[in-house]
PDB file of N, CA and C in Angstrom:
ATOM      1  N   UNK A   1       0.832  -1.171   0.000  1.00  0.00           N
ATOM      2  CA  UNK A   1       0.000   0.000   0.000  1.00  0.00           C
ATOM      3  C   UNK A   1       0.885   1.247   0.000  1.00  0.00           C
ATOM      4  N   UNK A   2       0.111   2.203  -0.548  1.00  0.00           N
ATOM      5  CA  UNK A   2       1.228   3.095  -0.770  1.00  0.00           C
ATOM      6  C   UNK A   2       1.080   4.428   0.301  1.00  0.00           C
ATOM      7  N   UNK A   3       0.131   4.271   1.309  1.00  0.00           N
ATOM      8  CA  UNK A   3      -0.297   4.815   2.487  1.00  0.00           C
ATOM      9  C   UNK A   3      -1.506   5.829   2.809  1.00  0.00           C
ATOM     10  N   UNK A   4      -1.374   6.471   3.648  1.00  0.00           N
ATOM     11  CA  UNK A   4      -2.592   6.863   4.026  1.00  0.00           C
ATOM     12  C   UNK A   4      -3.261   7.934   2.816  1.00  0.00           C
ATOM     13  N   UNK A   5      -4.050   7.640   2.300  1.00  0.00           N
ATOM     14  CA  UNK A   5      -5.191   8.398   1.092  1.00  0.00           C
ATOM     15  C   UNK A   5      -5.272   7.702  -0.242  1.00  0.00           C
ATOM     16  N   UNK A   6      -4.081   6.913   0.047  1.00  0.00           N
ATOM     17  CA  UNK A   6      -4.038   6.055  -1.670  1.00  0.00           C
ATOM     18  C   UNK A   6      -4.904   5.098  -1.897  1.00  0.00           C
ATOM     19  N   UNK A   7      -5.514   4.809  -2.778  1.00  0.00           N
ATOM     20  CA  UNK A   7      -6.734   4.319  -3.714  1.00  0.00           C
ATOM     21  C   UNK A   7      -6.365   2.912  -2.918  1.00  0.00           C
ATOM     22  N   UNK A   8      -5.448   2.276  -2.194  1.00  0.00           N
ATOM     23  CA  UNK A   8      -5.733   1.270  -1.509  1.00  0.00           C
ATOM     24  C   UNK A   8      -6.310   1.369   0.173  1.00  0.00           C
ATOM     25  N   UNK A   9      -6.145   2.071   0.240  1.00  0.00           N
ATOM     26  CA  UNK A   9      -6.886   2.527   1.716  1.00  0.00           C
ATOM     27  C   UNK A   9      -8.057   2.435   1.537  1.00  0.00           C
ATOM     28  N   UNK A  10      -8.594   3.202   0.417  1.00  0.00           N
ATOM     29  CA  UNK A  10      -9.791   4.040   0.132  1.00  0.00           C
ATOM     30  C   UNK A  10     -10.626   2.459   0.033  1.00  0.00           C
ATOM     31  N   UNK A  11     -10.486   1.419  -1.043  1.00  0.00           N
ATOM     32  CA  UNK A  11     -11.021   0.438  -0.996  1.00  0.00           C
ATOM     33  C   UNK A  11     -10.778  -0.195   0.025  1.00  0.00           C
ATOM     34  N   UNK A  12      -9.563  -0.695   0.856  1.00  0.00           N
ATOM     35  CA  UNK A  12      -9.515  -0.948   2.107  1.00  0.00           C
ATOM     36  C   UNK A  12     -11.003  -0.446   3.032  1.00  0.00           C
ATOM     37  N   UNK A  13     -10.981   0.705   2.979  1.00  0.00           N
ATOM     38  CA  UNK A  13     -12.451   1.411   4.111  1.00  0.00           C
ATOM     39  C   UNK A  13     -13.438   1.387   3.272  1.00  0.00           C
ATOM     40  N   UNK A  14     -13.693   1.170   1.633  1.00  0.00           N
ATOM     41  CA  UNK A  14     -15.199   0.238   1.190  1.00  0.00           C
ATOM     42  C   UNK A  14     -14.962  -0.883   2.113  1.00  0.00           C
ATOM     43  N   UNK A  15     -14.425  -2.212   2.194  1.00  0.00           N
ATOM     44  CA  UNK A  15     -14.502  -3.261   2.470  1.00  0.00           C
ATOM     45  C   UNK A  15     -14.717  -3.585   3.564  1.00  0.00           C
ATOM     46  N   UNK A  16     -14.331  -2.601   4.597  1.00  0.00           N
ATOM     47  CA  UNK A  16     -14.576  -2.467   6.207  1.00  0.00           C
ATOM     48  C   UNK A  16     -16.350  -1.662   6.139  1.00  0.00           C
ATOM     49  N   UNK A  17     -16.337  -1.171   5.464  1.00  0.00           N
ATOM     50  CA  UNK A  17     -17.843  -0.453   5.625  1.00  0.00           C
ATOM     51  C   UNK A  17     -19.044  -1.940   5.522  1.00  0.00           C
ATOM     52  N   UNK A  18     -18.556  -2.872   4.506  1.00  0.00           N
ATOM     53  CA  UNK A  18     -19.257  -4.135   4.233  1.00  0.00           C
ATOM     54  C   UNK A  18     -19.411  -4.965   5.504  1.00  0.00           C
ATOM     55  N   UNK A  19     -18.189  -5.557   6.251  1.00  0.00           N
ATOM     56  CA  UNK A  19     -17.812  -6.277   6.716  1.00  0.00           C
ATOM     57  C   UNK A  19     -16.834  -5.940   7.683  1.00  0.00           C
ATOM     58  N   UNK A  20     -16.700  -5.501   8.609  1.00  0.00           N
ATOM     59  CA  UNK A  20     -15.874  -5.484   9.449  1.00  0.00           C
ATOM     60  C   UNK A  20     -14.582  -5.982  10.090  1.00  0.00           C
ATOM     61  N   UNK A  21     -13.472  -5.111   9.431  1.00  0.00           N
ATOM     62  CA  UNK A  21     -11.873  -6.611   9.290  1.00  0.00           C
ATOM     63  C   UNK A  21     -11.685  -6.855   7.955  1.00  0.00           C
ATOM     64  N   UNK A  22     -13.110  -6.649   7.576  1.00  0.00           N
ATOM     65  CA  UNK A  22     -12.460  -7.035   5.928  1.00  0.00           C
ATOM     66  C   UNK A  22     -11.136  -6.147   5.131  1.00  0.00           C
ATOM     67  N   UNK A  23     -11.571  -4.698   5.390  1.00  0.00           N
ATOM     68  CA  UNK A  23     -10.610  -3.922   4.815  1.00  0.00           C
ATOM     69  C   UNK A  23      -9.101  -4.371   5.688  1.00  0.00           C
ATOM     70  N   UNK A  24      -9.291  -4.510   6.675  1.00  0.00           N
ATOM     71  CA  UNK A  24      -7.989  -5.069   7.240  1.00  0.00           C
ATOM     72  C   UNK A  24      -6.897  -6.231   7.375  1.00  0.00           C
ATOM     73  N   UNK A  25      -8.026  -7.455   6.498  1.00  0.00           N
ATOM     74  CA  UNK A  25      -7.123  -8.343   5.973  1.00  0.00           C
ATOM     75  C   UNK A  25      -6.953  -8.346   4.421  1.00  0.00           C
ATOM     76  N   UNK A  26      -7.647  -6.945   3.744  1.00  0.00           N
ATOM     77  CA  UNK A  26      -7.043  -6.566   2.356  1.00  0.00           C
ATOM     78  C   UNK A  26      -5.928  -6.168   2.578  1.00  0.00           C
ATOM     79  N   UNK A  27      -5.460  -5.527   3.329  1.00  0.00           N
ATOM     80  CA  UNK A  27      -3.947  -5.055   3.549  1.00  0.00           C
ATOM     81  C   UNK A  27      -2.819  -5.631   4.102  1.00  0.00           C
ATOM     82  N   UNK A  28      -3.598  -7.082   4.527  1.00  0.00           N
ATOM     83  CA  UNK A  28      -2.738  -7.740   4.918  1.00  0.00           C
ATOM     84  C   UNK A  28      -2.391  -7.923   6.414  1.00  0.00           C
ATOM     85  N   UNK A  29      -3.112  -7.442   7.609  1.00  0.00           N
ATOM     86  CA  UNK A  29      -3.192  -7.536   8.749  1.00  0.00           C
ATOM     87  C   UNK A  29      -4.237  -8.374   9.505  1.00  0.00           C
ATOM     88  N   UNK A  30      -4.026  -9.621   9.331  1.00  0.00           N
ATOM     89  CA  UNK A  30      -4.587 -10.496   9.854  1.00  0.00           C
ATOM     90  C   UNK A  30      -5.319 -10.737  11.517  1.00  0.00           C
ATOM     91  N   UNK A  31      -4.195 -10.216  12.370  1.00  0.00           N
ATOM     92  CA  UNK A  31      -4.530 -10.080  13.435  1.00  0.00           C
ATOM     93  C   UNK A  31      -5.844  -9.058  13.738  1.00  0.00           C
ATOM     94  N   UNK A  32      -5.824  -7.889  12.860  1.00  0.00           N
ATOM     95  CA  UNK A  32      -6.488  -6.964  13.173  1.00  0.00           C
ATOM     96  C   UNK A  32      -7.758  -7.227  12.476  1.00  0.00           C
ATOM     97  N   UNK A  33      -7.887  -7.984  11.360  1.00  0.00           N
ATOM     98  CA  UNK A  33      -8.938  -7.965  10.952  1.00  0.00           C
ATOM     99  C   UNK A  33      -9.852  -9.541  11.433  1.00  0.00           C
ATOM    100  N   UNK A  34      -9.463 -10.284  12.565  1.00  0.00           N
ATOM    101  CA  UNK A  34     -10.076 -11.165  13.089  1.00  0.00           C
ATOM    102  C   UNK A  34     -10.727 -10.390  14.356  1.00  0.00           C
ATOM    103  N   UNK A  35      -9.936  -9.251  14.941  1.00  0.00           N
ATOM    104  CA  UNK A  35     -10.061  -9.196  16.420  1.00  0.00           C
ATOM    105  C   UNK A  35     -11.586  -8.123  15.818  1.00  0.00           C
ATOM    106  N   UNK A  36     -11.173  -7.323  14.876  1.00  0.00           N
ATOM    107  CA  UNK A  36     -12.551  -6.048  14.459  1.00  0.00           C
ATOM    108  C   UNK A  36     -13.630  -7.260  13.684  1.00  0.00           C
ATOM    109  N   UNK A  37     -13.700  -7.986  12.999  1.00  0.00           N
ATOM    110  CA  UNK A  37     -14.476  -9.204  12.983  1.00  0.00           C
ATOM    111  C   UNK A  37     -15.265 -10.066  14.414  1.00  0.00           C
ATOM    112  N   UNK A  38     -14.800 -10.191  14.847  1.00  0.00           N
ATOM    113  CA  UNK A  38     -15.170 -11.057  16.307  1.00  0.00           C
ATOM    114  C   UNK A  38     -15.678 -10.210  16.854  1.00  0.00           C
ATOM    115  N   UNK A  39     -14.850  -9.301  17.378  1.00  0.00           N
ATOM    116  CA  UNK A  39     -15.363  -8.188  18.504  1.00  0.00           C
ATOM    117  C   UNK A  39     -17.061  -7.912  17.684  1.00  0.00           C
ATOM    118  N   UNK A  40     -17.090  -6.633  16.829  1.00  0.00           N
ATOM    119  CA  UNK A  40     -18.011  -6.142  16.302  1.00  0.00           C
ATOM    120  C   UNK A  40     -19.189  -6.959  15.878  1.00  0.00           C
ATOM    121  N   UNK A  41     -18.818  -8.576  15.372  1.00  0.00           N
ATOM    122  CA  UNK A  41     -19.634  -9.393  15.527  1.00  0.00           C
ATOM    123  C   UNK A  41     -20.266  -9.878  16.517  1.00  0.00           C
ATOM    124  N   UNK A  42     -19.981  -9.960  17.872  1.00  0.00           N
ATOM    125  CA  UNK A  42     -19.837 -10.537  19.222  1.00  0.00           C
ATOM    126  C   UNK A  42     -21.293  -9.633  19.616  1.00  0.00           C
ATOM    127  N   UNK A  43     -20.662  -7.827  19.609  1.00  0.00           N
ATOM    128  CA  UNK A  43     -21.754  -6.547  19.995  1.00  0.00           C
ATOM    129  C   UNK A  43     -22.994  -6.376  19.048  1.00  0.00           C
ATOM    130  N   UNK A  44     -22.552  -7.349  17.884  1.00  0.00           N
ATOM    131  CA  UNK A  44     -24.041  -6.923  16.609  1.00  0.00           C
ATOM    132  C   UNK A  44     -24.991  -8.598  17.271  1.00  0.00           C
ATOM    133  N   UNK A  45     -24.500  -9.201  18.012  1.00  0.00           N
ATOM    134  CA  UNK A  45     -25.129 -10.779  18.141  1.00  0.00           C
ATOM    135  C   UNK A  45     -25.801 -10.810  19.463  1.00  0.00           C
ATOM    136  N   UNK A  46     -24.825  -9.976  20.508  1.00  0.00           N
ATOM    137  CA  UNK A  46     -25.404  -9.598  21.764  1.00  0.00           C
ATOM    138  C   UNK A  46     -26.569  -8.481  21.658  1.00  0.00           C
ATOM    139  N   UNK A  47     -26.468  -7.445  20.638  1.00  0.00           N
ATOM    140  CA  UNK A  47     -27.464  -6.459  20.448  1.00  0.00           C
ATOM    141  C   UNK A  47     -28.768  -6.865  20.475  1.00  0.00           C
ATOM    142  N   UNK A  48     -28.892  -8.138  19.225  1.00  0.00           N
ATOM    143  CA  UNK A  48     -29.600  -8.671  18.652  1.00  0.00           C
ATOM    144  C   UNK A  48     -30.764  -9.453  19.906  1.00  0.00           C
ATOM    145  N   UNK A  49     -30.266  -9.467  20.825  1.00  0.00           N
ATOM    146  CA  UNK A  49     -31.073  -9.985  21.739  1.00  0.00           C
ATOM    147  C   UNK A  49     -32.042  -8.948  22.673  1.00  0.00           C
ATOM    148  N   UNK A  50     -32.837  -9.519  23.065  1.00  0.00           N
ATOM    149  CA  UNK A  50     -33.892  -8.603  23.961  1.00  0.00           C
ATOM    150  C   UNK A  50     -32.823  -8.301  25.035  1.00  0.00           C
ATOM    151  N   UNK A  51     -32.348  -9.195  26.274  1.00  0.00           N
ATOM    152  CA  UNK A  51     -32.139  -8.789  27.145  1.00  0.00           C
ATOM    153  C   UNK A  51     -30.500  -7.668  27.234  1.00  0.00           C
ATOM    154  N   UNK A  52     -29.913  -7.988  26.072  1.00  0.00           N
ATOM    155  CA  UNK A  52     -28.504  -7.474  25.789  1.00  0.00           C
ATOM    156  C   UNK A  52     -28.735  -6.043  24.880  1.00  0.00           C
ATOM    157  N   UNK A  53     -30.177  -5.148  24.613  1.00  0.00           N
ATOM    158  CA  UNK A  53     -30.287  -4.613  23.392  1.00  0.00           C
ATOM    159  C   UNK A  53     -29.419  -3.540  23.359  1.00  0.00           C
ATOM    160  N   UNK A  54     -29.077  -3.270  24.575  1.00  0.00           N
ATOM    161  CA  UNK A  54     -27.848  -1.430  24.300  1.00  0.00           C
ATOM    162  C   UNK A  54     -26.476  -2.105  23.513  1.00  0.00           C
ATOM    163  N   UNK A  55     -26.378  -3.596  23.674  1.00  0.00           N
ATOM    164  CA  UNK A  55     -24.827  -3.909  22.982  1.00  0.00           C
ATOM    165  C   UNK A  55     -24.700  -3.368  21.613  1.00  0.00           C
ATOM    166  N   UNK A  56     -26.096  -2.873  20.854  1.00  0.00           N
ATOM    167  CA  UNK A  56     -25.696  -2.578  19.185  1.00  0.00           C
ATOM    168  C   UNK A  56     -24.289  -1.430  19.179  1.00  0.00           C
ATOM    169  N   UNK A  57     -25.200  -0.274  20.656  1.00  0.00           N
ATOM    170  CA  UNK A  57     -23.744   0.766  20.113  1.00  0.00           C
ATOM    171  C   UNK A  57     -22.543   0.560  20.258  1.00  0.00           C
ATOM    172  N   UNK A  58     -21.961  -0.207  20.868  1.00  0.00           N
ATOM    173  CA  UNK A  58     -20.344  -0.535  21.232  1.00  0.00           C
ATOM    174  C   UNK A  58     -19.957  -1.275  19.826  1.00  0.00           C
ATOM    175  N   UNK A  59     -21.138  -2.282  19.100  1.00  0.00           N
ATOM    176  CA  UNK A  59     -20.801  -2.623  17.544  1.00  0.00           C
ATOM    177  C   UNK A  59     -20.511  -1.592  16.532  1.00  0.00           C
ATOM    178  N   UNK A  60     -21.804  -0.242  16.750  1.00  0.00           N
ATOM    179  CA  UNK A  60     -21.643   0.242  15.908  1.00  0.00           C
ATOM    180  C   UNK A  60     -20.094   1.228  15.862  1.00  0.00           C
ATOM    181  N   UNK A  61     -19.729   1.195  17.364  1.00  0.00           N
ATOM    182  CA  UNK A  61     -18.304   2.143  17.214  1.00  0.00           C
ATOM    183  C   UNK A  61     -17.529   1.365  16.672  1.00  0.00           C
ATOM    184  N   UNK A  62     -16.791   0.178  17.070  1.00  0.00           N
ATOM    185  CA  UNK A  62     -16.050  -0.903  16.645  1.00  0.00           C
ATOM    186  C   UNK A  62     -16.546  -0.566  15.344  1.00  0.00           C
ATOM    187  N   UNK A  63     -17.746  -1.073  14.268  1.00  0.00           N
ATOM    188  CA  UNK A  63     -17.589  -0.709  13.092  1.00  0.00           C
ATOM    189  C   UNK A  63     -17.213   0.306  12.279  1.00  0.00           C
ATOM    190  N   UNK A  64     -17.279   1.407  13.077  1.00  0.00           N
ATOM    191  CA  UNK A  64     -16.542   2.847  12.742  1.00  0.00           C
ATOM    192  C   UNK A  64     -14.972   2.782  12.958  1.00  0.00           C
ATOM    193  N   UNK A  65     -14.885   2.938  14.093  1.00  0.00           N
ATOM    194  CA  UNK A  65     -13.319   2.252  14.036  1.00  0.00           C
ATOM    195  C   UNK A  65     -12.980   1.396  13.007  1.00  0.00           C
ATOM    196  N   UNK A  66     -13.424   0.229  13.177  1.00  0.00           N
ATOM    197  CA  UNK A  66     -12.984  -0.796  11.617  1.00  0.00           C
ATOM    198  C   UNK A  66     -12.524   0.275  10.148  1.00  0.00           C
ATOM    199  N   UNK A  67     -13.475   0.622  10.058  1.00  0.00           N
ATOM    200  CA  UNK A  67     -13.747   1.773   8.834  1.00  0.00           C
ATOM    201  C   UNK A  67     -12.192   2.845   8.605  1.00  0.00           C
ATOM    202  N   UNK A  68     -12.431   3.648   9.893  1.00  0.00           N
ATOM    203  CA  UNK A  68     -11.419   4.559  10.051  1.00  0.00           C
ATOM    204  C   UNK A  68      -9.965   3.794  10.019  1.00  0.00           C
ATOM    205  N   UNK A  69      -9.824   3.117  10.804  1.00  0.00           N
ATOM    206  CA  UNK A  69      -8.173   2.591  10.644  1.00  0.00           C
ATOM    207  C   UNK A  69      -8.077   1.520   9.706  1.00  0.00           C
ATOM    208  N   UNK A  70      -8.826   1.421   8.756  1.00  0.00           N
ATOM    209  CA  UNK A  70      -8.304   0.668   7.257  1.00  0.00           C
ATOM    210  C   UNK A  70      -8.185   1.890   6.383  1.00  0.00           C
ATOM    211  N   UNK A  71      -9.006   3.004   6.671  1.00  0.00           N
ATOM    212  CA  UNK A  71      -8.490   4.484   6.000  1.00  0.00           C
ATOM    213  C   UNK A  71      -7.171   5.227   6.365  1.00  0.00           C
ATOM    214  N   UNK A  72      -7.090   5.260   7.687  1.00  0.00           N
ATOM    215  CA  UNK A  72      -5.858   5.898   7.536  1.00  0.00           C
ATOM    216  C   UNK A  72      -4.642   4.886   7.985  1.00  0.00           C
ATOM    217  N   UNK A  73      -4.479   2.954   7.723  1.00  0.00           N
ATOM    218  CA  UNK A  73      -3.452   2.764   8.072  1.00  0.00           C
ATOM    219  C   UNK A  73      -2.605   3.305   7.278  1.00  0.00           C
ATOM    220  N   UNK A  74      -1.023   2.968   7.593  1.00  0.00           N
ATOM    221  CA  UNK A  74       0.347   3.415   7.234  1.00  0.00           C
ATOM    222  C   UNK A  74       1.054   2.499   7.074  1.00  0.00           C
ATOM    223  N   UNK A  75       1.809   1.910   6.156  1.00  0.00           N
ATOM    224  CA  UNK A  75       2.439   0.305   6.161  1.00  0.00           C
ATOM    225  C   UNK A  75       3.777   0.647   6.790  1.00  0.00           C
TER     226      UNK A  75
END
């Protein structure tokens, strides 16, 4: 990647907007894109329930986050 604003970032943070982690194992950071996968999945599954329902917002930050740091990583 050729760093922060270049046309690989940019699709990097489409792919995180989809899927969460995704943009982050386009770039090749594996670790990061299991832990923003799991996590954000974990808060969208706990949300999903009656008795857990405030968990959506801690997903929806994690998914923002996801978003943002596949935009501005730096290799």
């Amino acid at each position: 990647m050729a760093g922060q604003g270049s046309g690989g970032n940019v699709l990097a943070a489409i792919c995180s907007f989809f899927i969460p982690g995704l943009g982050q194992l386009v770039q090749g950071r594996i670790l990061a894109a299991l832990l923003f996968f799991l996590l954000t999945g974990a808060c969208y599954a706990l949300g999903a329930t009656v008795i857990l329902v405030f968990m959506w917002l801690p997903g929806v930050l994690l998914h923002i986050w996801s978003i943002v740091d596949a935009a501005r990583f730096r290799s």
